[in-house]
Protein backbone atom coordinates (compact mmCIF):
# COMPACT_ATOMS: atom_id res chain seq x y z
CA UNK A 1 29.00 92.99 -99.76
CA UNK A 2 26.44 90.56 -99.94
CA UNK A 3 23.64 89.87 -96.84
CA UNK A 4 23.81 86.67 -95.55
CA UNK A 5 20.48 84.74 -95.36
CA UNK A 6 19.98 81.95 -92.40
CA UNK A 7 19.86 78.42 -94.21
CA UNK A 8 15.52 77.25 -93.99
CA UNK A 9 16.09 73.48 -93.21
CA UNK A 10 13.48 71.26 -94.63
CA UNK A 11 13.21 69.40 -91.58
CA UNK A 12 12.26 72.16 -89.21
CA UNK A 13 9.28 73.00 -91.31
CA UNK A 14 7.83 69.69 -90.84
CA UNK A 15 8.57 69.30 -87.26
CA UNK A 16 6.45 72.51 -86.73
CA UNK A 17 3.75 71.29 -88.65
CA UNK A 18 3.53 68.18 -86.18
CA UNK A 19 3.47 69.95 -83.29
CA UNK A 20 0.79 72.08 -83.99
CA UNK A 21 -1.17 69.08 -85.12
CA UNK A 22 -0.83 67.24 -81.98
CA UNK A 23 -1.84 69.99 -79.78
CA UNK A 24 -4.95 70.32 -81.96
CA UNK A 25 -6.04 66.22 -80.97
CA UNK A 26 -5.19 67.13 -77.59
CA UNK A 27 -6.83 70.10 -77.05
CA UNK A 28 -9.96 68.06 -78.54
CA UNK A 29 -10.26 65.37 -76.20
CA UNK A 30 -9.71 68.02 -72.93
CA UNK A 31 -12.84 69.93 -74.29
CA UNK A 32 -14.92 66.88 -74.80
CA UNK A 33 -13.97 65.01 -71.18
CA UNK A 34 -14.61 68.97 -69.94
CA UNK A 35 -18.09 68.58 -71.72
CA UNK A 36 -18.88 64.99 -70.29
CA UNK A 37 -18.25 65.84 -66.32
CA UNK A 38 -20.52 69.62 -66.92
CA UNK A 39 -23.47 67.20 -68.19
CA UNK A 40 -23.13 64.94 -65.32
CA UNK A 41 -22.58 67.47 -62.93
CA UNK A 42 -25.85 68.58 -64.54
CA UNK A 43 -27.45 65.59 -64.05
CA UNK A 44 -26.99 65.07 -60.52
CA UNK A 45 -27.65 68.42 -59.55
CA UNK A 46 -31.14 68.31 -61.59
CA UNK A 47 -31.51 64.90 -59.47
CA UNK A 48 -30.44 66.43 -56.23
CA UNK A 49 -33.14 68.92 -57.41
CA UNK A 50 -35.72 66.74 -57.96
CA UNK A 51 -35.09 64.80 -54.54
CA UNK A 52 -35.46 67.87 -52.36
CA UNK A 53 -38.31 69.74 -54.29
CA UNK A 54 -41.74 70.01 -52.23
CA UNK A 55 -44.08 66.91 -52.33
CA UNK A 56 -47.86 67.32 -51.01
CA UNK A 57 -49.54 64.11 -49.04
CA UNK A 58 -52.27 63.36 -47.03
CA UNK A 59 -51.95 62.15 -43.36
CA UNK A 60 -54.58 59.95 -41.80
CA UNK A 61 -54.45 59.08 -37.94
CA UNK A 62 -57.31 57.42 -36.70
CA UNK A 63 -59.97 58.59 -38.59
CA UNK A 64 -58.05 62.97 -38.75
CA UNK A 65 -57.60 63.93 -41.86
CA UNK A 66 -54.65 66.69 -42.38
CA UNK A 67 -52.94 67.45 -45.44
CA UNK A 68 -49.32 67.99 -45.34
CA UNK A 69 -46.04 69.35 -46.93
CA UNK A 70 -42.17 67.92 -47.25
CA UNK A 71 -38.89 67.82 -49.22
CA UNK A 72 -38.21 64.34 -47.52
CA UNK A 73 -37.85 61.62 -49.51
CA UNK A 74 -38.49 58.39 -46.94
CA UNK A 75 -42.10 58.09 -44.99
CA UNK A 76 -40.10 57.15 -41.91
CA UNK A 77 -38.18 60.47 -42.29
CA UNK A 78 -41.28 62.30 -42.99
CA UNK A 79 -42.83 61.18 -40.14
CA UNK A 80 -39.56 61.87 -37.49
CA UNK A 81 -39.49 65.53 -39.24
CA UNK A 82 -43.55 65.69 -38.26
CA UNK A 83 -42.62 64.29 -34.53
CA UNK A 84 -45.23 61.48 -35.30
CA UNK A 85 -44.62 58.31 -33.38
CA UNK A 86 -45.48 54.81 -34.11
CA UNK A 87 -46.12 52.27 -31.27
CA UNK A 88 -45.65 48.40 -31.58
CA UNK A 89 -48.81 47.22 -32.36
CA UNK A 90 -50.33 50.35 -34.56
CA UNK A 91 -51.21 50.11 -38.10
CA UNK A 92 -49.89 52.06 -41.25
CA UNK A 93 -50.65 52.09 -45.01
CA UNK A 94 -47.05 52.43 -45.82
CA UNK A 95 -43.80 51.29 -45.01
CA UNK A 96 -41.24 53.63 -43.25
CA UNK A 97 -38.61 52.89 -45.80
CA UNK A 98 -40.82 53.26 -48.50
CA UNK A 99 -40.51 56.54 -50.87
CA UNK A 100 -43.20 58.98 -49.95
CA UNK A 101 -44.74 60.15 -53.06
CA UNK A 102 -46.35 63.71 -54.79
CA UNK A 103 -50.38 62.92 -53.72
CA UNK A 104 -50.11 59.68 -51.87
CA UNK A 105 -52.45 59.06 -48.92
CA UNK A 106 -51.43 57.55 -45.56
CA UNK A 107 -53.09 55.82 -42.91
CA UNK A 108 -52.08 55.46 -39.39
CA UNK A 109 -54.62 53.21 -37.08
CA UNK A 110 -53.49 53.41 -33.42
CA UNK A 111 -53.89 50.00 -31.20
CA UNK A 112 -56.00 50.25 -28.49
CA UNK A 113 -55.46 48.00 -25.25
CA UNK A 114 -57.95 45.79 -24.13
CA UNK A 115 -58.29 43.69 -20.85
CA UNK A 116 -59.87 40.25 -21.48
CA UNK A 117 -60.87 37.81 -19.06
CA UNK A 118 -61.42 34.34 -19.82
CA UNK A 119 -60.81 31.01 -18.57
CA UNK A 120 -59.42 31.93 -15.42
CA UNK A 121 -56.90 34.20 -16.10
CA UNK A 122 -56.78 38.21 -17.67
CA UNK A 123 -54.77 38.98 -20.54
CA UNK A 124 -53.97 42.12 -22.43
CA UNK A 125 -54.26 42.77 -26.11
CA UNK A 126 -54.33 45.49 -28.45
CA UNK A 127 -56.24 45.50 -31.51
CA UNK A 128 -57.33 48.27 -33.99
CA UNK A 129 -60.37 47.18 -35.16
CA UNK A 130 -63.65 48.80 -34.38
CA UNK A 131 -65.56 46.55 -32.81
CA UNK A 132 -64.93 43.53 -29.92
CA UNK A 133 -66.60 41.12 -32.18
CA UNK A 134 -63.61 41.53 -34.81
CA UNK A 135 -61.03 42.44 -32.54
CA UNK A 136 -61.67 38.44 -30.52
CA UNK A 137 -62.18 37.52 -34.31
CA UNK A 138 -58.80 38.87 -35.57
CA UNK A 139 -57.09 38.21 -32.05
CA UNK A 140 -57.95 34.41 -32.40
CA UNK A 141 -59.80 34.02 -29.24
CA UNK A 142 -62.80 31.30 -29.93
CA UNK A 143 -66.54 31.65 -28.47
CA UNK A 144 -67.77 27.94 -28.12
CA UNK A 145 -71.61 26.86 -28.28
CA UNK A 146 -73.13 29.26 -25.45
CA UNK A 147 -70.70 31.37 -24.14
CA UNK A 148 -71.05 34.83 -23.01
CA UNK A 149 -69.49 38.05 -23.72
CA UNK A 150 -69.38 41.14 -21.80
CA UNK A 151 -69.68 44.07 -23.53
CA UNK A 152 -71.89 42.27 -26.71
CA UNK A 153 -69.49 41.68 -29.50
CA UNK A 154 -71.25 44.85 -31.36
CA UNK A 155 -69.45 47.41 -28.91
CA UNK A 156 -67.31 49.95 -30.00
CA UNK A 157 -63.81 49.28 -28.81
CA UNK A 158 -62.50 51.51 -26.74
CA UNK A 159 -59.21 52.24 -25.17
CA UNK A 160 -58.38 50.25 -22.01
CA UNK A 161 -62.04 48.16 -22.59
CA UNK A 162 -62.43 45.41 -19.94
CA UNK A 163 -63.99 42.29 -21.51
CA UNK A 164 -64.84 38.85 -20.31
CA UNK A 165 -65.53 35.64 -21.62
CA UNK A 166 -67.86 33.36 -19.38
CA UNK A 167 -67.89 29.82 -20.73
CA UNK A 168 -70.94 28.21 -20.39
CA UNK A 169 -71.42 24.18 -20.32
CA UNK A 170 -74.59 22.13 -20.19
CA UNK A 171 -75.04 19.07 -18.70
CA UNK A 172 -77.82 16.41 -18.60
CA UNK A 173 -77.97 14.26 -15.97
CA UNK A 174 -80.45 11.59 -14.98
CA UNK A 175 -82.15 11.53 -11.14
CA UNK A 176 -84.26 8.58 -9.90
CA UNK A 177 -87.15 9.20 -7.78
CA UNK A 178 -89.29 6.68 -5.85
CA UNK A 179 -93.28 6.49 -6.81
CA UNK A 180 -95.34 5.66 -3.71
CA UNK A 181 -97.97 2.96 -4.54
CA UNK A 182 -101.76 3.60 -3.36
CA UNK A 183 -103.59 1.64 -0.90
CA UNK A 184 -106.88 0.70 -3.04
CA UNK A 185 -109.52 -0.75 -0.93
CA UNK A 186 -112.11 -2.61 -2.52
CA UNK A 187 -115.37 -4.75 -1.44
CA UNK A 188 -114.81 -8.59 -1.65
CA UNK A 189 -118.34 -10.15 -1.38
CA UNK A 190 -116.89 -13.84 -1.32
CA UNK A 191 -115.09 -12.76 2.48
CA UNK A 192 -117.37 -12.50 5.40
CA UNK A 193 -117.89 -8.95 6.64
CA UNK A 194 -115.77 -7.81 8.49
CA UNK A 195 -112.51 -9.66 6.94
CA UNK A 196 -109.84 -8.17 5.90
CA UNK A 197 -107.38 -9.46 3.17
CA UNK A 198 -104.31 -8.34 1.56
CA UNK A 199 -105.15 -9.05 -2.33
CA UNK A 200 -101.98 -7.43 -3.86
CA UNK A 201 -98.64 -6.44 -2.04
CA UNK A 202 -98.10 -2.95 -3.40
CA UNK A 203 -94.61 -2.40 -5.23
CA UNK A 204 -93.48 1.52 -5.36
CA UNK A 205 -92.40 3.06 -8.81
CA UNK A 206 -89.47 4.61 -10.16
CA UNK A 207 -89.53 7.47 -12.15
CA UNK A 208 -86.84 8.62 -13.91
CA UNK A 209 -85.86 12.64 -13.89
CA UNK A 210 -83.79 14.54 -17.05
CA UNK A 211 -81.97 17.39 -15.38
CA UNK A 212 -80.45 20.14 -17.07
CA UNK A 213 -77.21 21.46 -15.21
CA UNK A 214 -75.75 24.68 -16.80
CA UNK A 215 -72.28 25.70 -15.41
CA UNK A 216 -70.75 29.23 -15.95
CA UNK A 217 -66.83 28.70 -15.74
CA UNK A 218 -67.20 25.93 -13.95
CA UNK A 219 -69.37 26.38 -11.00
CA UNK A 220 -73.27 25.28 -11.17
CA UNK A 221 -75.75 28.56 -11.95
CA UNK A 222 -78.94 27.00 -12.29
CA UNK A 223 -80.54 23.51 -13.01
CA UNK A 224 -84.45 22.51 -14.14
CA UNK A 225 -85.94 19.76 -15.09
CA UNK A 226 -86.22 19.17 -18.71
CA UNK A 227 -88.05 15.85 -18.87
CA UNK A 228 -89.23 12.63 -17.12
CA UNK A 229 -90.66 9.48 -17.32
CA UNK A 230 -91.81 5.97 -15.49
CA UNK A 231 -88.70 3.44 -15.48
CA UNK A 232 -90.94 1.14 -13.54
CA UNK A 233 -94.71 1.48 -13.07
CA UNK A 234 -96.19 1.52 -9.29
CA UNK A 235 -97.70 -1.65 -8.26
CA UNK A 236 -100.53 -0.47 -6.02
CA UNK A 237 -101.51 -2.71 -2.81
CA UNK A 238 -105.30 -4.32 -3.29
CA UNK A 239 -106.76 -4.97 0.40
CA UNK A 240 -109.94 -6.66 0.03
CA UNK A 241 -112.96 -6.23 2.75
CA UNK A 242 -115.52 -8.61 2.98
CA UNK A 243 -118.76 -7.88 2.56
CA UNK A 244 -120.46 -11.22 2.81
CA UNK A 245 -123.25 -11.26 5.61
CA UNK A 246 -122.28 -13.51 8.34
CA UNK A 247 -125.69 -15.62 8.87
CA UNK A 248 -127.80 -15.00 12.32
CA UNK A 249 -129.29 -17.46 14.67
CA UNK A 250 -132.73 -16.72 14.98
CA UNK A 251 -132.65 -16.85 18.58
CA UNK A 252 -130.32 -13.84 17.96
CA UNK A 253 -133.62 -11.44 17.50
CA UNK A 254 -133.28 -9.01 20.25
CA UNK A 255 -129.68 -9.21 20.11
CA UNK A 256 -129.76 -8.34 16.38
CA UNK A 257 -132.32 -5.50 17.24
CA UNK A 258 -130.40 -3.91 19.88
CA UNK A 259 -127.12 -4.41 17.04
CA UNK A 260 -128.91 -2.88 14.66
CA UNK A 261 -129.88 0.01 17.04
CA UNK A 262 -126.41 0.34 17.53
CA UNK A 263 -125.05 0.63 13.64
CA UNK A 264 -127.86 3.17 13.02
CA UNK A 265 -126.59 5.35 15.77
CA UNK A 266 -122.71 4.91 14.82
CA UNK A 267 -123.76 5.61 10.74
CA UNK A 268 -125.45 8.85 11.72
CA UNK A 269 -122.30 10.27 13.81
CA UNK A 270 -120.26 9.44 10.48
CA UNK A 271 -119.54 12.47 8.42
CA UNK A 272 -122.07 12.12 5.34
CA UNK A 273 -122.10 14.63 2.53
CA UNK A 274 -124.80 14.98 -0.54
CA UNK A 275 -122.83 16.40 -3.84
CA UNK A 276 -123.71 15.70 -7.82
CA UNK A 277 -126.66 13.38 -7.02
CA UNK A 278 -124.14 10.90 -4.55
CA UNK A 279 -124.31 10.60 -0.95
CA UNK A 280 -120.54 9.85 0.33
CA UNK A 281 -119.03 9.42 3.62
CA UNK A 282 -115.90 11.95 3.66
CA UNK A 283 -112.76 12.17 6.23
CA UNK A 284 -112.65 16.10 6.55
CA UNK A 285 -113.38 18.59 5.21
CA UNK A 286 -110.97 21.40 4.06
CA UNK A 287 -111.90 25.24 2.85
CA UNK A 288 -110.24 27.83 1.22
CA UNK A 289 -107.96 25.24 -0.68
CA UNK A 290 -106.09 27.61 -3.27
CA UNK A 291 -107.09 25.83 -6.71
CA UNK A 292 -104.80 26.47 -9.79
CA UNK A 293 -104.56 24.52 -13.12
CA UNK A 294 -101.82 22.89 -15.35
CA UNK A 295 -101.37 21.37 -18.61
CA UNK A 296 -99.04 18.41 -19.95
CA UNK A 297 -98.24 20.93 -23.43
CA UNK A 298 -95.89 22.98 -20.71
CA UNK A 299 -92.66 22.66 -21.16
CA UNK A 300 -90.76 19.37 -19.02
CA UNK A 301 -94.31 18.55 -17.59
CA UNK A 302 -95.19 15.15 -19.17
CA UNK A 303 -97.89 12.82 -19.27
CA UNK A 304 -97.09 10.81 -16.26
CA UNK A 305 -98.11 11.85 -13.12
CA UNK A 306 -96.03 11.09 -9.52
CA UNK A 307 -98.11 8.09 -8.93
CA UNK A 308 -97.33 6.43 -12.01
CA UNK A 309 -100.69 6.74 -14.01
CA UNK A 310 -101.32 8.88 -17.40
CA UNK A 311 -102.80 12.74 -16.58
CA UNK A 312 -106.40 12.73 -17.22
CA UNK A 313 -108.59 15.86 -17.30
CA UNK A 314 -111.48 15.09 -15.41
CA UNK A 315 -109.97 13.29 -12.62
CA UNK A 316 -106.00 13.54 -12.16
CA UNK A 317 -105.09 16.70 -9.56
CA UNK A 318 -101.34 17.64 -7.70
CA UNK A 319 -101.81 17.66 -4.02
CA UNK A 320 -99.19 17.74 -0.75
CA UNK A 321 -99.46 13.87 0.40
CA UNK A 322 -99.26 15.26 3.47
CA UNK A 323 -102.82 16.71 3.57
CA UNK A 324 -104.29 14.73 0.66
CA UNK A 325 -102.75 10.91 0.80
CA UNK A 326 -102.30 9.78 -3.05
CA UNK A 327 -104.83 8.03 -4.36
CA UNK A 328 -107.10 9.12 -2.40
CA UNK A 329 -110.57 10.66 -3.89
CA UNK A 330 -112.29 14.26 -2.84
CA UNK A 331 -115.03 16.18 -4.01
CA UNK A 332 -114.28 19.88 -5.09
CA UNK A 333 -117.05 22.37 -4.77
CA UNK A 334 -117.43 23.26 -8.36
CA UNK A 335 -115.28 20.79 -10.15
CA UNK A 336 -116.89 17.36 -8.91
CA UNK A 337 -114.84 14.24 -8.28
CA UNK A 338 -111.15 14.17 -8.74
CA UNK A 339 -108.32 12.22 -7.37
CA UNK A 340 -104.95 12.64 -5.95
CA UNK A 341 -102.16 11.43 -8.54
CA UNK A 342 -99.34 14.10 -8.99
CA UNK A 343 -97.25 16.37 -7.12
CA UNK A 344 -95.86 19.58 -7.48
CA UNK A 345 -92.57 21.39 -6.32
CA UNK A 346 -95.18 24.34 -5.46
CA UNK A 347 -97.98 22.48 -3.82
CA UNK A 348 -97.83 22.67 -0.43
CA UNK A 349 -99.98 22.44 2.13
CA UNK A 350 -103.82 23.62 1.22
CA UNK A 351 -102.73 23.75 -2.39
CA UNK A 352 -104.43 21.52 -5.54
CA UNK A 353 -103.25 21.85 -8.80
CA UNK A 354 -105.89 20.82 -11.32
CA UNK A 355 -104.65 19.05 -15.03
CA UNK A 356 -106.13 20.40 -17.76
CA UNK A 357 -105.22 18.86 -21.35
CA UNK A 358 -105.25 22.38 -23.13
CA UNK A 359 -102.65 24.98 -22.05
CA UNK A 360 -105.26 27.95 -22.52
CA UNK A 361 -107.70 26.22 -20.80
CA UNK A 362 -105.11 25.58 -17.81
CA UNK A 363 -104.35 29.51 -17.72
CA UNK A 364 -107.88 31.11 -17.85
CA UNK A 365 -108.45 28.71 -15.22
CA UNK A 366 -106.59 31.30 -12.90
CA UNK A 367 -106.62 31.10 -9.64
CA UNK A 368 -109.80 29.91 -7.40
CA UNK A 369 -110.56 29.14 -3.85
CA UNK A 370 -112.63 26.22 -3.05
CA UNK A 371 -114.00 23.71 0.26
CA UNK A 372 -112.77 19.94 -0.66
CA UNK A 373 -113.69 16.89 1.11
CA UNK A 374 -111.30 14.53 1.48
CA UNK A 375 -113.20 10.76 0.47
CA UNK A 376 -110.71 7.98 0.62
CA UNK A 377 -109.37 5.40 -1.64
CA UNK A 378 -112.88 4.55 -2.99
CA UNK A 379 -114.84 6.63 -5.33
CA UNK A 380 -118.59 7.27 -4.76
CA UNK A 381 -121.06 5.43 -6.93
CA UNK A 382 -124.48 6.41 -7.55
CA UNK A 383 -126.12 3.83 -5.58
């Protein structure tokens, strides 16, 4: 009996052959998609890694050094980790969303307040600069010409400072003041004795005054007198006195005898001094007068005097027209002749200020005590 053998198709051969083939491809692109997710799981785990390994910085707040640690990535996250706030008006090297880096340095400047005053009103600022002269500088606040600041702009800021601005304003302004003319008398030997004439009317002056005004924020601190001078000159009044002798009848004799008598009498009861070779008839007669000296090279002093005339050394003094009239001549005990043309805010009463053309020569005069005598309009002449 013969054993029966299963018929081998050609087709099934084949078909296995396929199969296996295809499971081969497949199994090929399952391994390499496997292979392409491990590397970037890899990838982002060395990232995630890399993100959260430790970073060293230094941290700088006003000046404190301290060197820190983190695994954060943003500075603004470092710095809410470290419990460091920022207020509105500080300063910092970096921004908060910025990447905080292995080694990086950064600098936190804290604002300080500051309480100005200016203009009328207070204000308050914060600044972190170090000194008030940059923080007004960086703050945009202007100092003009003279105007003060308190603290000096070289302070050291410091929290809760109180500053203020004074503004300070000049102002010239011109003041007229009346010159008195003088009363010269002089002898007139075409007019009989005795006559009196009016030669010249007298005409006063005007002098014209430069004063400096300086306001601090608006109200007046202090004024002075920077300057003057003589708008219109002083026209002094000229009376004439005659000194023309009247002729005598002869039958006059006795009568002019007994006259004559008479004028020697009245000439001795006059008050007559003797001084630098000159006799003079004097008014009164004043001691202790406190003497000091000025100069025209002092500052807002001039070369006019009050009357109207030009300083002269030798002859032009300050005197109260009260006790001295202007124009007027006296003898100083010591000095010599000198006459009244000036005044002085400081002389009063039995004051004279003697004018001096050198400034050194004005101040080692110093200051002296002397007897005057008070003359009149007329100077004495050696005779």
């Amino acid at each position: 009996m013969g054993v029966f053998q299963p018929e081998v198709s050609h087709d099934s051969q084949s078909s296995s052959r396929s199969y296996a083939l295809r499971w081969d491809q497949v199994n090929l692109r399952v391994l390499s998609l496997a292979g392409v997710v491990s590397i970037a799981i890899a990838l982002l785990i060395l990232l995630y890694v890399h993100g959260q390994s430790s970073k060293q910085f230094v941290l700088v707040i006003d000046g404190q050094v301290q060197a820190l640690e983190t695994r954060e990535s943003l500075l603004g996250d470092v710095l809410a980790k470290e419990q460091i706030s920022l207020q509105p008006h500080d300063e910092i090297s970096l921004g908060l969303s910025d990447k905080l880096q292995d080694g990086d340095r950064v600098v936190i400047t804290r604002a300080k307040q500051l309480n100005l005053t200016a203009d009328g009103e207070t204000k308050t600022l914060y600044t972190t600069e170090s000194t008030i002269g940059h923080a007004i500088n960086k703050l945009g606040i202007e100092l003009k010409g003279s105007d003060k600041i308190f603290p000096s702009l070289d302070t050291t800021v410091a929290a809760n400072m109180e500053i203020k601005i004074v503004r300070i304003n000049k102002q010239t302004v011109e003041r007229t003041e009346s010159l008195p003319f003088r009363i010269i008398k002089t002898a007139d030997p075409s007019l009989p004795k005795g006559t009196v004439r009016v030669a010249q009317a007298g005409k006063p002056g005007i002098m014209i005054q430069h004063i400096e005004k300086v306001y601090q924020d608006g109200e007046l601190a202090s004024m002075r007198m920077i300057g003057k001078e003589v708008q219109l000159v002083t026209k002094d009044k000229v009376i004439a006195i005659g000194t023309k002798a009247i002729p005598k009848p002869v039958v006059a004799v006795k009568t002019i005898t007994t006259t004559s008598k008479s004028t020697k009498v009245s000439a001795s009861s006059t008050n007559v001094a003797s001084k630098a070779g000159v006799d003079f008839d004097y008014k009164k007669v004043i001691k202790n007068v406190s003497m000091t000296a000025y100069s025209s090279e002092e500052p807002g002093i001039g070369t006019r005097t009050a009357s109207g005339t030009r300083v002269t050394e030798g002859r032009t003094i300050a005197v109260d027209p009260d006790i001295i009239p202007m124009g007027w001549w006296v003898y100083i005990e010591g000095l010599g002749f000198r006459r009244a043309e000036d005044t002085g805010g400081a002389i009063n009463g039995n004051k004279i200020d003697v004018y001096y053309d050198s400034l050194s020569n004005a101040r080692n005069f110093g200051r002296k005590s002397r007897t005057v005598y008070v003359i009149g309009p007329v100077k004495p002449q050696l005779d």
